[in-house]
N, C-alpha and C. Protein backbone atom coordinates (compact mmCIF):
# COMPACT_ATOMS: atom_id res chain seq x y z
N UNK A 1 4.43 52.40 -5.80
CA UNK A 1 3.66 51.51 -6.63
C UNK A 1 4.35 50.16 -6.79
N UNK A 2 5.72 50.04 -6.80
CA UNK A 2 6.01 48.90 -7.21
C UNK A 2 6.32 48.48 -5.95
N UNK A 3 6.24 48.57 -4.66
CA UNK A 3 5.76 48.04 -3.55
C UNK A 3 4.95 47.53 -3.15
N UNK A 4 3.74 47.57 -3.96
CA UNK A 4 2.45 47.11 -3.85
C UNK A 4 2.39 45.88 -4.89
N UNK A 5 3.34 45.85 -5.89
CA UNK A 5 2.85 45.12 -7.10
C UNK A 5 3.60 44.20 -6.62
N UNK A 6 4.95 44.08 -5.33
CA UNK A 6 5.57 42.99 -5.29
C UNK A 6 4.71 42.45 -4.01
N UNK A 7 4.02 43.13 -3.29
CA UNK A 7 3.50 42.36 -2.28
C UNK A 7 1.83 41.23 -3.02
N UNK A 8 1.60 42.19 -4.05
CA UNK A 8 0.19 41.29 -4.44
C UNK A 8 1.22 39.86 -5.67
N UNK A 9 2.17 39.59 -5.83
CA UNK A 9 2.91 38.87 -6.36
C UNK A 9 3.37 37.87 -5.49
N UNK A 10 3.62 38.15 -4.23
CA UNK A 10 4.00 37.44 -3.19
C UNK A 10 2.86 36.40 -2.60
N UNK A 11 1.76 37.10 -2.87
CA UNK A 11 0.57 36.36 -2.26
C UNK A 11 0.17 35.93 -3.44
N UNK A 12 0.21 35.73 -4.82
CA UNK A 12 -0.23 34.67 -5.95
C UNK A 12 0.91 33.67 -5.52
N UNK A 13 2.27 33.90 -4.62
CA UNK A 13 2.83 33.31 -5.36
C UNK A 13 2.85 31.85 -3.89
N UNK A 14 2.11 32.71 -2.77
CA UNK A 14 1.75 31.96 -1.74
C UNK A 14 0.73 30.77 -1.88
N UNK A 15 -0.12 31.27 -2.60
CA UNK A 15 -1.30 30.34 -3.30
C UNK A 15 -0.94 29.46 -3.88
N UNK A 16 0.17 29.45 -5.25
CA UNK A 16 0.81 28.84 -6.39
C UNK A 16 1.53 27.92 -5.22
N UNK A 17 2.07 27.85 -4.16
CA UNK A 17 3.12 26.80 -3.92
C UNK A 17 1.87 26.50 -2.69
N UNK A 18 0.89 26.36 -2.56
CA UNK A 18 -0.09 25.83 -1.58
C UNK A 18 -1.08 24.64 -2.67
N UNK A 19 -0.74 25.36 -4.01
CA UNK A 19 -1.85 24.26 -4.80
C UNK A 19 -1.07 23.31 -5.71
N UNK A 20 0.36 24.05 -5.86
CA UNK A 20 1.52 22.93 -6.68
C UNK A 20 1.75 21.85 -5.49
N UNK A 21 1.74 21.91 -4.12
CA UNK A 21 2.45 21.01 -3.19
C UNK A 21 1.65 20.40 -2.26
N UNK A 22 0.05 21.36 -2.30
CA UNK A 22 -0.83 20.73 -1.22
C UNK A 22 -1.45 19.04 -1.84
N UNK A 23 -1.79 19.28 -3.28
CA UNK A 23 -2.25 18.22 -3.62
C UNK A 23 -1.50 17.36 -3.57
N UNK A 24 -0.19 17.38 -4.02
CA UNK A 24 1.00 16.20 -3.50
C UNK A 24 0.58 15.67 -2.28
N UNK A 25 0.75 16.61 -1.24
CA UNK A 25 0.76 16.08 0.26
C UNK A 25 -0.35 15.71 0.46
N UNK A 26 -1.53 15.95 0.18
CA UNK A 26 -2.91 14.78 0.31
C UNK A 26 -2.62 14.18 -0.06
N UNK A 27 -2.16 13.68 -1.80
CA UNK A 27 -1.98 12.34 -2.61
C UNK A 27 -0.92 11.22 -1.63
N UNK A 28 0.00 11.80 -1.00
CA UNK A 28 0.85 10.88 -0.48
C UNK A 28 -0.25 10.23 1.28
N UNK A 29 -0.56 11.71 1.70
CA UNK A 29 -1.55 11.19 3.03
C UNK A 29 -2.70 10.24 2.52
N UNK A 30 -3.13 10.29 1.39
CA UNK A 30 -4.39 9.32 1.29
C UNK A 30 -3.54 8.17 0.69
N UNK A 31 -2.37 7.86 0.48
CA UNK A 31 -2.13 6.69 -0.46
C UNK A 31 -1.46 5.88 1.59
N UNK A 32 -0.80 6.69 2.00
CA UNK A 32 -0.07 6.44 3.36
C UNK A 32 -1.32 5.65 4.41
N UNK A 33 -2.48 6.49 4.38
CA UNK A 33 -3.70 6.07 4.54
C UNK A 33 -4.26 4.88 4.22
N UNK A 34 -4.34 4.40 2.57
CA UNK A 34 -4.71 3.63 2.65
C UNK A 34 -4.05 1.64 2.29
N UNK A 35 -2.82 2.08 2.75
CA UNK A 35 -1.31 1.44 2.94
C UNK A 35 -1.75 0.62 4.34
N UNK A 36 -1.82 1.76 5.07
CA UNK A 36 -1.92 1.51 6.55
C UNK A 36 -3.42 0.42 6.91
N UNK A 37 -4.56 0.86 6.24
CA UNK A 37 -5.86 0.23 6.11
C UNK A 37 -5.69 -0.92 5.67
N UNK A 38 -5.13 -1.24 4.59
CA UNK A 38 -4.75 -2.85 3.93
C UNK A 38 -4.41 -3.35 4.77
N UNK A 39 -2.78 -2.45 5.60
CA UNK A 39 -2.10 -3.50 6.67
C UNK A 39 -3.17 -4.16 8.22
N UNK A 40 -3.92 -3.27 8.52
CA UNK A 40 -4.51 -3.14 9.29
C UNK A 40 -5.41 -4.29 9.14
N UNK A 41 -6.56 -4.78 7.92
CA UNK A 41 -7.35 -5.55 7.35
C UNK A 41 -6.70 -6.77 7.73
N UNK A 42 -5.27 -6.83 6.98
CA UNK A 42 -5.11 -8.55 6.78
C UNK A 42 -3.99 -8.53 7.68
N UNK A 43 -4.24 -8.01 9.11
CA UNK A 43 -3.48 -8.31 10.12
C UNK A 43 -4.38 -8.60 10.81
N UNK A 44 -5.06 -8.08 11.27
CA UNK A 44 -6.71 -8.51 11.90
C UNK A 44 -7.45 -10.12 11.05
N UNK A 45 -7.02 -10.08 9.93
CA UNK A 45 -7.72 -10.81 9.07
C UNK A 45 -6.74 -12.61 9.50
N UNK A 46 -5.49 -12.28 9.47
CA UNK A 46 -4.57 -12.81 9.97
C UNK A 46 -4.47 -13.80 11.77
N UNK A 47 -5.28 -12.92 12.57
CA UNK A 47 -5.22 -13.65 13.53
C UNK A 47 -6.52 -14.22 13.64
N UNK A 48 -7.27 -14.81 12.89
CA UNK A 48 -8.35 -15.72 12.86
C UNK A 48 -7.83 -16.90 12.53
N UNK A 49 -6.29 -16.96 12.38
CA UNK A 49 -6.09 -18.47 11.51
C UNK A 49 -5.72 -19.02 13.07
N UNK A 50 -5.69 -20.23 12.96
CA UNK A 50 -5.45 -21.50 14.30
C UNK A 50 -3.77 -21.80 13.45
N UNK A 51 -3.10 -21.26 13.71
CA UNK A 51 -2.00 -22.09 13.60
C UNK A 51 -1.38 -23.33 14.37
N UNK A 52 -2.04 -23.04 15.39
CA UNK A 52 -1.80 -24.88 15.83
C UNK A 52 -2.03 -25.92 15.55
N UNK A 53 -3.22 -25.63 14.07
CA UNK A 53 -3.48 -27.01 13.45
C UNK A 53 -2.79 -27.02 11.90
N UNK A 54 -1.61 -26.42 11.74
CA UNK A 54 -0.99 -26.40 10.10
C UNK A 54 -0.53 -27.73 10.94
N UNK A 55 0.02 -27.78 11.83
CA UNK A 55 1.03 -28.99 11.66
C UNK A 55 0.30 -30.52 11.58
N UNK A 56 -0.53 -30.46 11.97
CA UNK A 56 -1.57 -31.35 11.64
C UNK A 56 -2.28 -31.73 10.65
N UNK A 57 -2.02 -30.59 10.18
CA UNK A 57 -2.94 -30.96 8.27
C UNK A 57 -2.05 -31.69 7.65
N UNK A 58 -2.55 -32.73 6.34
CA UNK A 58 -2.21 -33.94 5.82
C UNK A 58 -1.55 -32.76 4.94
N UNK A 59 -0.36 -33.77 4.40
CA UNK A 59 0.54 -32.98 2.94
C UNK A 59 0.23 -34.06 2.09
N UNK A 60 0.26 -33.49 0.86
CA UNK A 60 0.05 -34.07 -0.20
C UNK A 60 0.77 -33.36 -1.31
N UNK A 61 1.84 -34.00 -1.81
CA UNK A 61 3.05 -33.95 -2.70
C UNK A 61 3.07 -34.93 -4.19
N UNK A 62 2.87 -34.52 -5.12
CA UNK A 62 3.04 -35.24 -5.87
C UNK A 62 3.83 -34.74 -7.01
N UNK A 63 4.70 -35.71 -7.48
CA UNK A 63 5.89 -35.29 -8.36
C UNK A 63 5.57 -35.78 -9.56
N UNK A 64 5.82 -35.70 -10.78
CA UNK A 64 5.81 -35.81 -12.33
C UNK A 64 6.89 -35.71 -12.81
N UNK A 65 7.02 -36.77 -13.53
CA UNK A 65 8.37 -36.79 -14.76
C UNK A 65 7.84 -36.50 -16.08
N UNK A 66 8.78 -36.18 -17.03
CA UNK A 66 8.47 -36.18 -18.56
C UNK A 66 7.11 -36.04 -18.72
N UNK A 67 6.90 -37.22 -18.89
CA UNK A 67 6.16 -38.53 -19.56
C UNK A 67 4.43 -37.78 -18.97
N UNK A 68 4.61 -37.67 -17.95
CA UNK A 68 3.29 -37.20 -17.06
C UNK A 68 2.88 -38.43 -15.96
N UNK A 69 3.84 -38.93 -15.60
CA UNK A 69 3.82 -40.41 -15.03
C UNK A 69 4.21 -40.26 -13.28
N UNK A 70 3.59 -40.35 -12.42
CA UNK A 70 3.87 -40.28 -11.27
C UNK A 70 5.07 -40.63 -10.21
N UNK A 71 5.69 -40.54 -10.24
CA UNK A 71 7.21 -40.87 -9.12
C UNK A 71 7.12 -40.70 -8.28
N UNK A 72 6.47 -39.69 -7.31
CA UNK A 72 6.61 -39.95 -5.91
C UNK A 72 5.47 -39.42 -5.37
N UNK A 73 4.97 -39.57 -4.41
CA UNK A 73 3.71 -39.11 -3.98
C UNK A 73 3.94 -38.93 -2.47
């Protein structure tokens, strides 16, 4: 009898570390998941820019003292 009571103990206890650790390991696969999707978005999203024309775009700098008075532009 108590051969039987340790084997049906063994299998609650197979279950118990499949539902304490499985949901972890989805929570980390869907967060890893959607890590990877962001990167994926604004890397794709990323090569639509023309970087050959930053160097060409006008700068515009303007500095303030105290006062709220312009110094350098």
């Amino acid at each position: 009898m108590k051969l039987f009571a340790r084997l049906r103990s063994s299998k609650r206890r197979r279950g118990n570390i499949l539902f304490r650790y499985g949901w972890k390991v989805a929570l980390l696969i869907l967060l890893a998941a959607g890590g990877f999707a962001v990167f994926l978005f604004y890397g794709t999203w990323a090569q639509t820019f023309d970087m050959k024309n930053v160097g060409e775009m006008p700068e515009r700098n303007t500095v303030y003292d105290v006062d709220g008075k312009i110094t350098a532009v």
